[in-house]
PDB file of N, CA and C in Angstrom:
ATOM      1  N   UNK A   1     -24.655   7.336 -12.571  1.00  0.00           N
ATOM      2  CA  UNK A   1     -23.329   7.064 -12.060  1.00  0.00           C
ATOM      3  C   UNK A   1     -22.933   8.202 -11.132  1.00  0.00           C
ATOM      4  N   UNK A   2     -22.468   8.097 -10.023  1.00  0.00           N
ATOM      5  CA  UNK A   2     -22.165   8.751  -9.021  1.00  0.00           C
ATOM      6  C   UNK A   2     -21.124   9.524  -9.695  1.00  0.00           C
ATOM      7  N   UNK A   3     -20.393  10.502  -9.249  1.00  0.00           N
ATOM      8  CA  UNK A   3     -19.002  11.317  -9.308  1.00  0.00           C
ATOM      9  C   UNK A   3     -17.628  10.803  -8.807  1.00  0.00           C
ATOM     10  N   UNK A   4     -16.856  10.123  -9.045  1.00  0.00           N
ATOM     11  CA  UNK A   4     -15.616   9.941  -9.037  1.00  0.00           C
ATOM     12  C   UNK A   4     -14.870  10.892  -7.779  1.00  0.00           C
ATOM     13  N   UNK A   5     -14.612   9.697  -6.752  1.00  0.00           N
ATOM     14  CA  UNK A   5     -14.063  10.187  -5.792  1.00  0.00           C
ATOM     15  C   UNK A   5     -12.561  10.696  -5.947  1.00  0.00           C
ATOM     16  N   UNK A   6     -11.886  12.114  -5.465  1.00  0.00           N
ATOM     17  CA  UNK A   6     -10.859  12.085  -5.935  1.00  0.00           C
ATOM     18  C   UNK A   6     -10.117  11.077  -5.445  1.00  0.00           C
ATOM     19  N   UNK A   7      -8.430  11.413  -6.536  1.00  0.00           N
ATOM     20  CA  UNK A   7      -7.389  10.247  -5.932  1.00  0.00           C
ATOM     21  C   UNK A   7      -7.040  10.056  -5.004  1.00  0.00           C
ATOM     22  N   UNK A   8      -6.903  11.380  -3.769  1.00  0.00           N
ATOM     23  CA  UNK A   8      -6.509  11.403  -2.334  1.00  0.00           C
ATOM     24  C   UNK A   8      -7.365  10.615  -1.771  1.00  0.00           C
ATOM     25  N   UNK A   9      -8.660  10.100  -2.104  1.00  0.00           N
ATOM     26  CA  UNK A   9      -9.837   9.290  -1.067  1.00  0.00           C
ATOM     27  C   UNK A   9     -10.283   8.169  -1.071  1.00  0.00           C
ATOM     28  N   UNK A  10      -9.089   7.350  -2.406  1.00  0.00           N
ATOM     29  CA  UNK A  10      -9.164   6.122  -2.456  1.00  0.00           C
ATOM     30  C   UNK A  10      -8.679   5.595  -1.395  1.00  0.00           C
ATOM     31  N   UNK A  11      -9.197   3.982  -0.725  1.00  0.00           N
ATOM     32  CA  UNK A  11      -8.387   3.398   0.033  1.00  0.00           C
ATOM     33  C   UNK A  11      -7.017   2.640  -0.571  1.00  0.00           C
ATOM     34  N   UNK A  12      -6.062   2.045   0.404  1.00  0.00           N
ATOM     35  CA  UNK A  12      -4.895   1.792  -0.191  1.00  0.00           C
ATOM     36  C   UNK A  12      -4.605   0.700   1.062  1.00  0.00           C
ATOM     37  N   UNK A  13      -3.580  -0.095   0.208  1.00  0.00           N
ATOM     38  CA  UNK A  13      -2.494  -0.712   1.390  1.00  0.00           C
ATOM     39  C   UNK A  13      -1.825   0.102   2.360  1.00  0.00           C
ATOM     40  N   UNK A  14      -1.569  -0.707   3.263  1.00  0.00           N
ATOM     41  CA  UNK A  14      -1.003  -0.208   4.252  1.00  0.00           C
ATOM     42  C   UNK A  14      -1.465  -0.760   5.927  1.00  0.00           C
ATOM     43  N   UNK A  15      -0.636   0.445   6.928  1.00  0.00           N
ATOM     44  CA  UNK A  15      -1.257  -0.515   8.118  1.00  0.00           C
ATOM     45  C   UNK A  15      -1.761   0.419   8.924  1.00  0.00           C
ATOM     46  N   UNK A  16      -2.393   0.139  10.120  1.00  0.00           N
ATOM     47  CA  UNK A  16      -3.595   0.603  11.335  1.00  0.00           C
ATOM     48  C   UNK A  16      -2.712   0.435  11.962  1.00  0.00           C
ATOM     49  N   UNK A  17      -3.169   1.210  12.918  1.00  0.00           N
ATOM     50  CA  UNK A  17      -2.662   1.298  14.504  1.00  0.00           C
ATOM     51  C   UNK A  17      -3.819   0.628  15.127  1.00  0.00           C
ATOM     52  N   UNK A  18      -3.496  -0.428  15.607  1.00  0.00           N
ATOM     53  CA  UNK A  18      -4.792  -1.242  16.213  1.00  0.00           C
ATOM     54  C   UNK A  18      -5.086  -0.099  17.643  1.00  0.00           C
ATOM     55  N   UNK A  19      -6.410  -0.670  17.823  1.00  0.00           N
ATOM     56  CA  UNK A  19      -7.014   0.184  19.551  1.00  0.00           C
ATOM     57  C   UNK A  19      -7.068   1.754  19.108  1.00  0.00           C
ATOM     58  N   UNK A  20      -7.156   2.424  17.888  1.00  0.00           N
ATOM     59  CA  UNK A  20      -7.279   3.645  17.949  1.00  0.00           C
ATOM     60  C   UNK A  20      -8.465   4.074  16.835  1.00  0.00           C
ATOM     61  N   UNK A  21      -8.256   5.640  16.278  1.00  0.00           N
ATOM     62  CA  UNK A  21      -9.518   6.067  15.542  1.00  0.00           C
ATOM     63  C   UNK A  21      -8.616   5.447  14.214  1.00  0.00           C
ATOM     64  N   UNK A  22      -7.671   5.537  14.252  1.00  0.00           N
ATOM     65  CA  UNK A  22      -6.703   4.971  12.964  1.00  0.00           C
ATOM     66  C   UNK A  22      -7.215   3.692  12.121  1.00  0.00           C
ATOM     67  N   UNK A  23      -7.522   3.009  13.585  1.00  0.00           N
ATOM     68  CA  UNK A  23      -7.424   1.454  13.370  1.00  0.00           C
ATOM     69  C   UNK A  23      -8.847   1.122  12.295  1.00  0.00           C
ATOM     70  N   UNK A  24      -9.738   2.162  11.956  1.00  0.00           N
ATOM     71  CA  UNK A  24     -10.855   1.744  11.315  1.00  0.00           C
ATOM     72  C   UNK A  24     -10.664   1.945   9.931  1.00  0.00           C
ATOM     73  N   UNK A  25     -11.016   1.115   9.027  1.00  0.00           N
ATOM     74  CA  UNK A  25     -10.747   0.921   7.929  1.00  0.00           C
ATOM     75  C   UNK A  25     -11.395   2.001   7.091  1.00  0.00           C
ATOM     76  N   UNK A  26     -12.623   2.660   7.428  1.00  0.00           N
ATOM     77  CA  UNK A  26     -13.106   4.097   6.530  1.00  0.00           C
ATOM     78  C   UNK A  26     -11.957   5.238   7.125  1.00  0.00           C
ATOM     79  N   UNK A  27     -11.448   5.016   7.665  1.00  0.00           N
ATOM     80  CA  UNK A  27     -10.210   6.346   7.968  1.00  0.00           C
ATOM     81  C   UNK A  27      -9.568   6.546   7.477  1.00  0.00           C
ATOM     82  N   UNK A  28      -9.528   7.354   6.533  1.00  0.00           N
ATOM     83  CA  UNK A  28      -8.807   7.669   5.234  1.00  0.00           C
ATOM     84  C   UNK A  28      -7.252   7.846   6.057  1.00  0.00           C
ATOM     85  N   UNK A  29      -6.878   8.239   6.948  1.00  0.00           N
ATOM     86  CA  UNK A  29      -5.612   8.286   7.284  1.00  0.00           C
ATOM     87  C   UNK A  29      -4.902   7.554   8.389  1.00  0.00           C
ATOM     88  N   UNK A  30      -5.537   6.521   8.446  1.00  0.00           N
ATOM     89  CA  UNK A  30      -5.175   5.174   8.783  1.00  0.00           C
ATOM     90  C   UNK A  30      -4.274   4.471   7.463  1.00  0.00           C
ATOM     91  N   UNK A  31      -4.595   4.942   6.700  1.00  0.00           N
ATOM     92  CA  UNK A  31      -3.788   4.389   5.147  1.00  0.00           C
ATOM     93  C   UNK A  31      -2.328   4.947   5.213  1.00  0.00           C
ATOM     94  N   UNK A  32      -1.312   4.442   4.913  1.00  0.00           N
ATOM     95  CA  UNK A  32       0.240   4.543   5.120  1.00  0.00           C
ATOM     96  C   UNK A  32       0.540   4.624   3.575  1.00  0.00           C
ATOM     97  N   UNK A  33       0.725   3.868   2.861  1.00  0.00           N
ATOM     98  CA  UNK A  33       1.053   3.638   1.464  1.00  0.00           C
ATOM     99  C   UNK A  33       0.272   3.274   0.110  1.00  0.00           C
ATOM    100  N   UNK A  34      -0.168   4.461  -0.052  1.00  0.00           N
ATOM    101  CA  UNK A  34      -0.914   4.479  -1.251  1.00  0.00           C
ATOM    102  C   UNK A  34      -0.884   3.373  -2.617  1.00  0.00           C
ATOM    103  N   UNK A  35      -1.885   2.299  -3.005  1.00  0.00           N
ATOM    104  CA  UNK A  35      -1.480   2.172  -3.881  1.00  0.00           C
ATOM    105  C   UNK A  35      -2.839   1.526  -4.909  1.00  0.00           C
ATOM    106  N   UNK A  36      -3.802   2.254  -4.629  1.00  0.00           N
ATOM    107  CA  UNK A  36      -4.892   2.368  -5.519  1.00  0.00           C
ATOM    108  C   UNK A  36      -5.343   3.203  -6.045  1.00  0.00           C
ATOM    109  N   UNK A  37      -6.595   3.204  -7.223  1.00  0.00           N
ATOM    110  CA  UNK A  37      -6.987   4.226  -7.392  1.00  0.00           C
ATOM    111  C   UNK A  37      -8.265   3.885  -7.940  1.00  0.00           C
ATOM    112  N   UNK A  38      -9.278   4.565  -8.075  1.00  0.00           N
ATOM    113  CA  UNK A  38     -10.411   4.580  -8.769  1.00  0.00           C
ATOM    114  C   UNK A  38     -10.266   4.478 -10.064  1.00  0.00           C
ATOM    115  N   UNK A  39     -10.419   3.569 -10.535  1.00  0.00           N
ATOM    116  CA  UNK A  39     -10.815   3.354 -12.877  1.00  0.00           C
ATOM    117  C   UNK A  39     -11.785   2.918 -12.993  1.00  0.00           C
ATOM    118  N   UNK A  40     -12.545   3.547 -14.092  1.00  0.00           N
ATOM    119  CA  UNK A  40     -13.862   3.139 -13.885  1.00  0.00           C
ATOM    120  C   UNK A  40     -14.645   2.528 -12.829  1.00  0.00           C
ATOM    121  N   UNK A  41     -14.718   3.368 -11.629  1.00  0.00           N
ATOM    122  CA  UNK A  41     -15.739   3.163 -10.337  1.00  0.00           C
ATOM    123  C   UNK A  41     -15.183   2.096  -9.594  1.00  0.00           C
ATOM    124  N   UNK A  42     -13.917   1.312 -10.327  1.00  0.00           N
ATOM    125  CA  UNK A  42     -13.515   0.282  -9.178  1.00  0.00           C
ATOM    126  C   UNK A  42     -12.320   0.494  -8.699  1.00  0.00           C
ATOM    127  N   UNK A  43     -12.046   0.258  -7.849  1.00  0.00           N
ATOM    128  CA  UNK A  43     -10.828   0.373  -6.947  1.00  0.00           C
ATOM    129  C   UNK A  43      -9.653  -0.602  -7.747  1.00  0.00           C
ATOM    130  N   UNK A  44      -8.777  -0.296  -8.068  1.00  0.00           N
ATOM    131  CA  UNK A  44      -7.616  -0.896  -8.839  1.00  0.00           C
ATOM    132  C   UNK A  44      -6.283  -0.600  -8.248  1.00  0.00           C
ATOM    133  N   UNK A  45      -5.527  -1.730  -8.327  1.00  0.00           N
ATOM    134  CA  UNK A  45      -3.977  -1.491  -7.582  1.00  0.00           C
ATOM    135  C   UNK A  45      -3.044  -0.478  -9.060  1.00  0.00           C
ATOM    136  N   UNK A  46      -2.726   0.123  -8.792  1.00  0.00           N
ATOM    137  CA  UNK A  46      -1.925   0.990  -9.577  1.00  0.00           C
ATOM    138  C   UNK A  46      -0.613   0.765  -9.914  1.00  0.00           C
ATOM    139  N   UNK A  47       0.185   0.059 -10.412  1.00  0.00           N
ATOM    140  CA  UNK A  47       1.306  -0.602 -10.744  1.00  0.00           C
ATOM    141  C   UNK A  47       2.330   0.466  -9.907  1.00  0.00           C
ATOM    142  N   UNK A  48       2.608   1.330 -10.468  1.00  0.00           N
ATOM    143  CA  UNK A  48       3.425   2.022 -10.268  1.00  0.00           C
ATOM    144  C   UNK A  48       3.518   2.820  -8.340  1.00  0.00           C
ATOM    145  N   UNK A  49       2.532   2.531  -8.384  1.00  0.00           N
ATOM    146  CA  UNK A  49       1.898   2.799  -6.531  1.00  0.00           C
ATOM    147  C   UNK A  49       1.975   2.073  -6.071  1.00  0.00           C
ATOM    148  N   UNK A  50       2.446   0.861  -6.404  1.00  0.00           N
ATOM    149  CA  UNK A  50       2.853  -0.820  -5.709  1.00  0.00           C
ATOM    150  C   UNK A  50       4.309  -0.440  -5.679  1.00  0.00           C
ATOM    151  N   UNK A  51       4.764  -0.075  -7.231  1.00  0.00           N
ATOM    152  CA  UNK A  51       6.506   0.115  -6.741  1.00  0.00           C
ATOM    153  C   UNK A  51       6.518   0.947  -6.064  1.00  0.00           C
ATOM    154  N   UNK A  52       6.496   2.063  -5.752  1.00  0.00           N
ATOM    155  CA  UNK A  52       6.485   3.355  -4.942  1.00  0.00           C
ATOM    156  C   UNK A  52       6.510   2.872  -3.766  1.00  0.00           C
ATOM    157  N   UNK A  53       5.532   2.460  -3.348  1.00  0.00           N
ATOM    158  CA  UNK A  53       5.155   2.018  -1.645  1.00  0.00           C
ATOM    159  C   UNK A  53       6.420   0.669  -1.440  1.00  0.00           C
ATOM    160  N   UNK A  54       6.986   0.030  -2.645  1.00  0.00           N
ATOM    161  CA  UNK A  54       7.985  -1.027  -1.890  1.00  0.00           C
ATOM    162  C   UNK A  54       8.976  -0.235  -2.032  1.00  0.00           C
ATOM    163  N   UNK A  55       9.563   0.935  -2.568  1.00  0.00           N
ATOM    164  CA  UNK A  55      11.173   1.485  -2.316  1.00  0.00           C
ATOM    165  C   UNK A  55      10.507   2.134  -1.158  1.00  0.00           C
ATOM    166  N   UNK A  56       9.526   2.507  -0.784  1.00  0.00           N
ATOM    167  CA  UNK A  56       9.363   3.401   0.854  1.00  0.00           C
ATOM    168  C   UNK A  56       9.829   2.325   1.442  1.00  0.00           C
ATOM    169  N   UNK A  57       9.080   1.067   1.629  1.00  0.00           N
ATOM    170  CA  UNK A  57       9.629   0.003   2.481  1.00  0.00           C
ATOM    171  C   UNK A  57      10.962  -0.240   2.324  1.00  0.00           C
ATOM    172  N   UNK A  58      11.846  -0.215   1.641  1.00  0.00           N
ATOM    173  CA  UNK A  58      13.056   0.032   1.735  1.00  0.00           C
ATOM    174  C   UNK A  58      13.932   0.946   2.203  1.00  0.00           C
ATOM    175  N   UNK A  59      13.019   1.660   2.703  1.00  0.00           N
ATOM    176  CA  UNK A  59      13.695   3.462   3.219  1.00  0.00           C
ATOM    177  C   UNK A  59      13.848   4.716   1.825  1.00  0.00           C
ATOM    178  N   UNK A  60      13.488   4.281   0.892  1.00  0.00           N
ATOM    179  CA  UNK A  60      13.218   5.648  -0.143  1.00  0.00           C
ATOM    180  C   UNK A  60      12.214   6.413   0.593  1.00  0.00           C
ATOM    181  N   UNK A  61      12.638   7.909  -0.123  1.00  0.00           N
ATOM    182  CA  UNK A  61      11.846   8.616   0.812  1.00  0.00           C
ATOM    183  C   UNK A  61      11.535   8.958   2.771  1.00  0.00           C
ATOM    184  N   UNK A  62      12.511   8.492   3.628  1.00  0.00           N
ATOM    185  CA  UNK A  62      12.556   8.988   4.374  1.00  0.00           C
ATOM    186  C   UNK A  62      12.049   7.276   4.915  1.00  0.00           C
ATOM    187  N   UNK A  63      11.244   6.213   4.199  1.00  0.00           N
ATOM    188  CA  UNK A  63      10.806   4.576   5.128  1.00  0.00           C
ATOM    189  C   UNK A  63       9.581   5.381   5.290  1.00  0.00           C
ATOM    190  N   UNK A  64       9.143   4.803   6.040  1.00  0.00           N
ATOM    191  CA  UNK A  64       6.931   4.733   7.208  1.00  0.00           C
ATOM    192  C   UNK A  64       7.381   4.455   7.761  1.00  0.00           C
ATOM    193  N   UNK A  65       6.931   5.015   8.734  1.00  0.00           N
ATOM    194  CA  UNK A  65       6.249   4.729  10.280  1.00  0.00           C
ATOM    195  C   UNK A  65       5.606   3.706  10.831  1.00  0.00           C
ATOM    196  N   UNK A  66       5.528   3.082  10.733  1.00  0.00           N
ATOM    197  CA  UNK A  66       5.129   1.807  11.124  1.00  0.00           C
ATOM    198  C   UNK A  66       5.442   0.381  12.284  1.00  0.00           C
ATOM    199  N   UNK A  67       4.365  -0.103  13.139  1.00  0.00           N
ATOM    200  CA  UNK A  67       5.313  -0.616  14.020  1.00  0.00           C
ATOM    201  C   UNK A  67       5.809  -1.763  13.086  1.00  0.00           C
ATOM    202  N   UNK A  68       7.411  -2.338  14.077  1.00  0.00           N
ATOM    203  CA  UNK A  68       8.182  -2.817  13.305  1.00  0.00           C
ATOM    204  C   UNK A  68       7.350  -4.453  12.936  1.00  0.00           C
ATOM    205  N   UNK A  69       6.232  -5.032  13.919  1.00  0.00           N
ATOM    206  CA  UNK A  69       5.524  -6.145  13.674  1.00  0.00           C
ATOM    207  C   UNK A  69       4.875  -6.378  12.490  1.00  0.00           C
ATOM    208  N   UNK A  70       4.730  -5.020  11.646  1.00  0.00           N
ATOM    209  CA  UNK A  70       3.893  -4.832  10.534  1.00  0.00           C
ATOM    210  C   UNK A  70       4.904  -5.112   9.140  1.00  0.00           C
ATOM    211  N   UNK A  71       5.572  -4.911   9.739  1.00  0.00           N
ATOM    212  CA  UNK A  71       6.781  -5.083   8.432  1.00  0.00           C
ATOM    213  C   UNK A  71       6.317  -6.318   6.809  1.00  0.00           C
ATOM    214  N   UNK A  72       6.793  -7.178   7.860  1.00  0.00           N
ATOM    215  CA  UNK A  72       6.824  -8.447   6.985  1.00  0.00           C
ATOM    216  C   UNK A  72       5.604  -8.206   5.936  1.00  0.00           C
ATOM    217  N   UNK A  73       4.401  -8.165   6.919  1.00  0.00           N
ATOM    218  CA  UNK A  73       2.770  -8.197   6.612  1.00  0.00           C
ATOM    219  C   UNK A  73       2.945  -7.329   5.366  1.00  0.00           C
ATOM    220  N   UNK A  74       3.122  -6.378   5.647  1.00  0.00           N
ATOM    221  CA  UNK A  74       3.216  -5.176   4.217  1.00  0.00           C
ATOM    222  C   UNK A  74       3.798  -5.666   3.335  1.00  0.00           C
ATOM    223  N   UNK A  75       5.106  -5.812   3.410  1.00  0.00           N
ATOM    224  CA  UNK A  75       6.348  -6.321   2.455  1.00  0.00           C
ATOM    225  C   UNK A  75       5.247  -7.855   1.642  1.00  0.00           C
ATOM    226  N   UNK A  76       4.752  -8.543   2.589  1.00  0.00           N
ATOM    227  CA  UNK A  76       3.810 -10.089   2.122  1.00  0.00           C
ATOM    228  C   UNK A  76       2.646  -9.334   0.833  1.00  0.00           C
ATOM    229  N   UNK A  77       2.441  -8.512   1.367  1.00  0.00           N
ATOM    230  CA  UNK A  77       1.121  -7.951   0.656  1.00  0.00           C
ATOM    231  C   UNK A  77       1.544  -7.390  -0.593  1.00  0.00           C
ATOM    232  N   UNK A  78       2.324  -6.270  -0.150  1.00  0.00           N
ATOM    233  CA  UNK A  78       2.771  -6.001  -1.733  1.00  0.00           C
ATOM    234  C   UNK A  78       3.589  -6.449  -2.739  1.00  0.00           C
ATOM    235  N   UNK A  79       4.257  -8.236  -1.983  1.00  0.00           N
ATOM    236  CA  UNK A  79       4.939  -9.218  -2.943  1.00  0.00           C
ATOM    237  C   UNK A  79       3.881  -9.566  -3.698  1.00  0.00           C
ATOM    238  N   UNK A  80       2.437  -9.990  -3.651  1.00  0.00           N
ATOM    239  CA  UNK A  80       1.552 -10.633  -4.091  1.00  0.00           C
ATOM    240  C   UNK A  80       1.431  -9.589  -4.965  1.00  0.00           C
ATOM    241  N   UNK A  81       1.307  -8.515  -5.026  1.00  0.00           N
ATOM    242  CA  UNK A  81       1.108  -7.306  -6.047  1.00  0.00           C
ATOM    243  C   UNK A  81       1.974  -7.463  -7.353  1.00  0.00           C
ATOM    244  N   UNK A  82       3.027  -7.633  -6.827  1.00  0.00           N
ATOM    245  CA  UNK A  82       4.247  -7.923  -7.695  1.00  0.00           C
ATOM    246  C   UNK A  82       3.810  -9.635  -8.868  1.00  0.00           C
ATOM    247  N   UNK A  83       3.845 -10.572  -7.684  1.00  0.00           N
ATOM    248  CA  UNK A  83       3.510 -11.473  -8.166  1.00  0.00           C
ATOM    249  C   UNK A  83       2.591 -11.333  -9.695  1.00  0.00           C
ATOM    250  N   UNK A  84       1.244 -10.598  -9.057  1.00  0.00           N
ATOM    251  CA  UNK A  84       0.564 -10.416 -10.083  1.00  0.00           C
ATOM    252  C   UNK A  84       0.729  -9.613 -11.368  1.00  0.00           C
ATOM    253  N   UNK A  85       1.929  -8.757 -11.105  1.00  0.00           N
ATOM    254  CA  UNK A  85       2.551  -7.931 -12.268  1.00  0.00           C
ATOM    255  C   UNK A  85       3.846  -9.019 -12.733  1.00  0.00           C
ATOM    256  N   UNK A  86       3.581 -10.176 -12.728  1.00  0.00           N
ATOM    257  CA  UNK A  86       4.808 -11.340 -12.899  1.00  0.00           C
ATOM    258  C   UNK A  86       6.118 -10.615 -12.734  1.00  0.00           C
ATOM    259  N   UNK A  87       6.441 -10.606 -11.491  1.00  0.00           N
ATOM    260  CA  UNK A  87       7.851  -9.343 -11.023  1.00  0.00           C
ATOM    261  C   UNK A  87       7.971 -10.079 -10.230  1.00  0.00           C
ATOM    262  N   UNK A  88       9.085  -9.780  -9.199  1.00  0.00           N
ATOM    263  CA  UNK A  88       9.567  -9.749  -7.925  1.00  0.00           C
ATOM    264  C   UNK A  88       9.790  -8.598  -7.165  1.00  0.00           C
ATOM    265  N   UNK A  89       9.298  -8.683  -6.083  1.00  0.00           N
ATOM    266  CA  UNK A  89       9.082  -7.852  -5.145  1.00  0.00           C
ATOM    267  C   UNK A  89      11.299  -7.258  -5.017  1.00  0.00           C
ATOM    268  N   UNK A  90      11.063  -6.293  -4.676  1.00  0.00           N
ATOM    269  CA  UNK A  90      12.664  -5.707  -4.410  1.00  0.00           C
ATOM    270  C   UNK A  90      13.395  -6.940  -3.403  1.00  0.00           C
ATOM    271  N   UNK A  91      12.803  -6.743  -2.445  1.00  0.00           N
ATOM    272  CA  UNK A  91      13.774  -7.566  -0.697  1.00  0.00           C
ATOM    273  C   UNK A  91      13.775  -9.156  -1.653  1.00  0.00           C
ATOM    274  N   UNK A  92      12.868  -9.467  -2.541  1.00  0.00           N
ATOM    275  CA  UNK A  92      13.397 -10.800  -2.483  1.00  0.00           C
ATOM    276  C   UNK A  92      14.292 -10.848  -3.438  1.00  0.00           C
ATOM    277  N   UNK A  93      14.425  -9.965  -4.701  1.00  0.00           N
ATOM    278  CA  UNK A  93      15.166  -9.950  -5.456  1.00  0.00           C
ATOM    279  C   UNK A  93      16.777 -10.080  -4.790  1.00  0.00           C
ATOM    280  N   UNK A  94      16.999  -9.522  -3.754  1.00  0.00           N
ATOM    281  CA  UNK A  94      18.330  -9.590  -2.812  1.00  0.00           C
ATOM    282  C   UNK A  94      18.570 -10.877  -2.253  1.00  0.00           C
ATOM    283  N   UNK A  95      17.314 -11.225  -1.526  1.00  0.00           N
ATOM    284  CA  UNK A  95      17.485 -12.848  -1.653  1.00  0.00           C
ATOM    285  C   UNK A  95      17.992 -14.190  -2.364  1.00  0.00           C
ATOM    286  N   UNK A  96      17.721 -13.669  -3.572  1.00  0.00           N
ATOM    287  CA  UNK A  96      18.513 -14.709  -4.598  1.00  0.00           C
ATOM    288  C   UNK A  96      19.646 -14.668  -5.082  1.00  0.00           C
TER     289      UNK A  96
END
């Protein structure tokens, strides 16, 4: 069994800057919002790194950087996260 990559070098959600060195998916800092981690050798969404990354999308912590086209996409991605933790994502919770 190989050595356990640290936590900083997991990949994560988040978005690329298309047309750049960003835009490639081994670029560790192309990643915006952390929300995996290595458990036992597999890459796993981290509950609590799903909520984290949706109050950023809400502006906790200062918001991301991000262009504004990416929005939704993120917010889509980490509803399904939610989904799977049988939750609701924050923005839709306001919705209802």
């Amino acid at each position: 069994m190989g050595a356990r990559p640290p936590t900083n070098q997991t990949r994560s959600t988040g978005t690329r800057t298309s047309g750049t060195t960003a835009a490639r998916k081994d670029n560790f800092t192309a990643y915006k919002l952390l929300i995996a981690d290595v458990v036992d050798d597999r890459l796993t969404a981290v509950p609590r790194g799903v909520m984290a990354a949706a109050a950023v999308m809400q502006g906790s912590r200062g918001g991301v950087d991000i262009p504004r086209d990416d929005i939704d996409r993120v917010k889509s991605h980490l509803a399904k996260y939610y989904a799977k933790m049988e939750d609701t994502a924050p923005w839709q919770r306001d919705e209802q």
